[in-house]
C-alpha atoms as a PDB file:
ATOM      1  CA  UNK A   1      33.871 113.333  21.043  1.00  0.00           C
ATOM      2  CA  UNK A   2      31.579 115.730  19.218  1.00  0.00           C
ATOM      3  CA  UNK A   3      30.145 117.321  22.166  1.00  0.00           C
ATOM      4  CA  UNK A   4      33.754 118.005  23.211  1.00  0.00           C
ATOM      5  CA  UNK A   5      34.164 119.850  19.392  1.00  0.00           C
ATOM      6  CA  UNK A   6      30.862 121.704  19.605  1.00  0.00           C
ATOM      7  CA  UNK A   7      31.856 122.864  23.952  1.00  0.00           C
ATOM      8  CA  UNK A   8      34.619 124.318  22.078  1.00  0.00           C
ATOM      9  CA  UNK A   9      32.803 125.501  19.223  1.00  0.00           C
ATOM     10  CA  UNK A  10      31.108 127.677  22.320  1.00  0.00           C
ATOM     11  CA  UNK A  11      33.743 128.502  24.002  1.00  0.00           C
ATOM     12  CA  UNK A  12      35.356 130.209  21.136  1.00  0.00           C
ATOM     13  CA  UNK A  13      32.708 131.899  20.061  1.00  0.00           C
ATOM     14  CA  UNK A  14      32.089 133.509  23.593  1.00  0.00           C
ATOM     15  CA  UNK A  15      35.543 134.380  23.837  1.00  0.00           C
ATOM     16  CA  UNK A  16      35.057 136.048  20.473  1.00  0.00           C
ATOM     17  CA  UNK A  17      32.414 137.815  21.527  1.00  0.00           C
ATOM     18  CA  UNK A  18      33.741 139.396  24.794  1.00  0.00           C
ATOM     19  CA  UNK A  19      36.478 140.652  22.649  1.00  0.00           C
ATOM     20  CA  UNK A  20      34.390 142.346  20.595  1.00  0.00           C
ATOM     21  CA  UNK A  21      32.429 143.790  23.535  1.00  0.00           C
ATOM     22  CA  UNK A  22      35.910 145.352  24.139  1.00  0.00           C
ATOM     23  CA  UNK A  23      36.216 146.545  20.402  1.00  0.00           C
ATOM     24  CA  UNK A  24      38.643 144.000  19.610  1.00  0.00           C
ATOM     25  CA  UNK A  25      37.098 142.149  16.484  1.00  0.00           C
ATOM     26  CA  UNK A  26      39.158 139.454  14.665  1.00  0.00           C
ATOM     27  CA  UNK A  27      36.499 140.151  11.524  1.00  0.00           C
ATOM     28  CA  UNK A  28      37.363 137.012   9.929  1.00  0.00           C
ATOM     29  CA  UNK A  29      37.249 134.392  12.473  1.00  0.00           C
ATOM     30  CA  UNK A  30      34.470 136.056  13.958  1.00  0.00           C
ATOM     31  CA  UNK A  31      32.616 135.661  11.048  1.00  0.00           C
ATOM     32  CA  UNK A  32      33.789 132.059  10.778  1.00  0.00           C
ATOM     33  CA  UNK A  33      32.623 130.926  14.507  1.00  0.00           C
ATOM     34  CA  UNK A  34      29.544 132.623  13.416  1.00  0.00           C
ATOM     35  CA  UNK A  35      28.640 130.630  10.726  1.00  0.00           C
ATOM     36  CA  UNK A  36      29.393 127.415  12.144  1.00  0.00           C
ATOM     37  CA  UNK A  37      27.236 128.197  15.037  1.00  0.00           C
ATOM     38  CA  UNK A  38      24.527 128.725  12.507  1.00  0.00           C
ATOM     39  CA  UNK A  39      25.117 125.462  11.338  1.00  0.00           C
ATOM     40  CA  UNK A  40      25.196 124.021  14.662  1.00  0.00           C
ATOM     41  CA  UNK A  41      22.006 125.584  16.103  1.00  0.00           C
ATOM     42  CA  UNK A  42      20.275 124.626  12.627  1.00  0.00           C
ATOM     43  CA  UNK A  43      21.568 120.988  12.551  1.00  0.00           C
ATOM     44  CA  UNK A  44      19.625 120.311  15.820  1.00  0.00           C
ATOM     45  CA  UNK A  45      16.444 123.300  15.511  1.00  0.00           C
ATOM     46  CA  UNK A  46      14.382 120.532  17.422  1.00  0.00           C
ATOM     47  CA  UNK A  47      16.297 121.384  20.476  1.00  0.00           C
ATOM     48  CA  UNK A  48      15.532 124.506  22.644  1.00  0.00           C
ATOM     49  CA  UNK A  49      18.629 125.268  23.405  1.00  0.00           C
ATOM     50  CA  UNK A  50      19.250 125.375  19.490  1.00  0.00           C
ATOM     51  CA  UNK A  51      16.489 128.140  19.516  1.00  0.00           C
ATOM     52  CA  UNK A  52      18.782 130.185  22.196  1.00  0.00           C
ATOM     53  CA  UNK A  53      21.990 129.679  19.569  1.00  0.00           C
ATOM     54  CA  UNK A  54      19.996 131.164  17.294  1.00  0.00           C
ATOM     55  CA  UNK A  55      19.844 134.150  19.209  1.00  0.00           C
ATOM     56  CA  UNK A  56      23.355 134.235  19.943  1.00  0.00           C
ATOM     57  CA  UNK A  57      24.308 134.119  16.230  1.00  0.00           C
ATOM     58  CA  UNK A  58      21.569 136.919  15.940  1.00  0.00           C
ATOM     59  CA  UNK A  59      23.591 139.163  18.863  1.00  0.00           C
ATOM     60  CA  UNK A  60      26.653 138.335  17.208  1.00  0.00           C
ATOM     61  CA  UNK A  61      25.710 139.190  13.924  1.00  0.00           C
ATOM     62  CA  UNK A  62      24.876 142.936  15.486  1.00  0.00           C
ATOM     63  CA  UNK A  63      27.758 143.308  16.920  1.00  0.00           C
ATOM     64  CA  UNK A  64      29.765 143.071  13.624  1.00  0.00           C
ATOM     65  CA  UNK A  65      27.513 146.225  12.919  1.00  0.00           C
ATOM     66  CA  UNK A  66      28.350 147.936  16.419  1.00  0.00           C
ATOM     67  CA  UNK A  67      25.207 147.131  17.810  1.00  0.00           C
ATOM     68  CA  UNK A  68      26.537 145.739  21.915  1.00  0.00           C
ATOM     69  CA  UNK A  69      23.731 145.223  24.415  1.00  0.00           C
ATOM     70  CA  UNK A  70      23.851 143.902  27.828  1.00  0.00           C
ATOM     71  CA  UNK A  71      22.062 141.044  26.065  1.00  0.00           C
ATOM     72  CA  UNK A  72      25.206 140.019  24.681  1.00  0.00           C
ATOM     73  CA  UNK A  73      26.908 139.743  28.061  1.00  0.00           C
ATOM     74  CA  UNK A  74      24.054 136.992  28.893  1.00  0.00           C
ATOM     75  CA  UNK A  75      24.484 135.422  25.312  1.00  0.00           C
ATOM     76  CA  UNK A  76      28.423 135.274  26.019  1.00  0.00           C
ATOM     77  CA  UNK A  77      27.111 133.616  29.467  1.00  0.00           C
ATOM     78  CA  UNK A  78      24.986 131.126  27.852  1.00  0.00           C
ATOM     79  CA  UNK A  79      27.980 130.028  24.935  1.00  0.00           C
ATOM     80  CA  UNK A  80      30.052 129.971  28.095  1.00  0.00           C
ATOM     81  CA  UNK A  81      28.458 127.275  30.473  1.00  0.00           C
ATOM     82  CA  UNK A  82      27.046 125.534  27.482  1.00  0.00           C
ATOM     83  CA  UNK A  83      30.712 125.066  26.002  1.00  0.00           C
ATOM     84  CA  UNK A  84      32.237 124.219  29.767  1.00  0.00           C
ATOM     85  CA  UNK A  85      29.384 121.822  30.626  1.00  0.00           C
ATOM     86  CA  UNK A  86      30.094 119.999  26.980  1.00  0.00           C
ATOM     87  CA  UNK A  87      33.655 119.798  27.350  1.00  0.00           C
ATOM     88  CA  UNK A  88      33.293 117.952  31.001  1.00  0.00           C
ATOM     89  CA  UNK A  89      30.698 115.763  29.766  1.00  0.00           C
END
């Protein structure tokens, strides 16, 4: 049952950030989804794949300073197959 929370945890946050790669920023809940995947990714820092949310909160956290790379296309990949793979698990 948690995976299924923290697949959609993902999922949002990708979302979120694809928006914003379109300069459509819900400041707020951005912010939001971006802390709790800081929480999420530092709950389970063992994992390498924790290491790689890090990152994505770290892309994220440029883009609410309009700072969009083509990295953030392959972070929004990465939150995206992460969340889908969690939610079918």
């Amino acid at each position: 049952m948690i995976s299924k929370i923290f697949g959609l945890i993902d999922l949002i946050a990708a979302v979120l950030l694809l928006l914003a790669g379109f300069d459509i920023v819900f400041t707020g809940l951005f912010v939001l989804f971006l802390l709790i995947l800081l929480g999420k990714s530092l709950i389970f820092i063992t994992s390498w794949a924790s290491w790689v949310d890090l990152v994505a909160v770290l892309m994220m956290a440029l883009v609410l300073i309009d700072i969009y790379s083509f990295l953030n296309v392959l972070v929004v990949l990465w939150l995206l197959q992460k969340g889908i793979i969690s939610l079918f698990s």
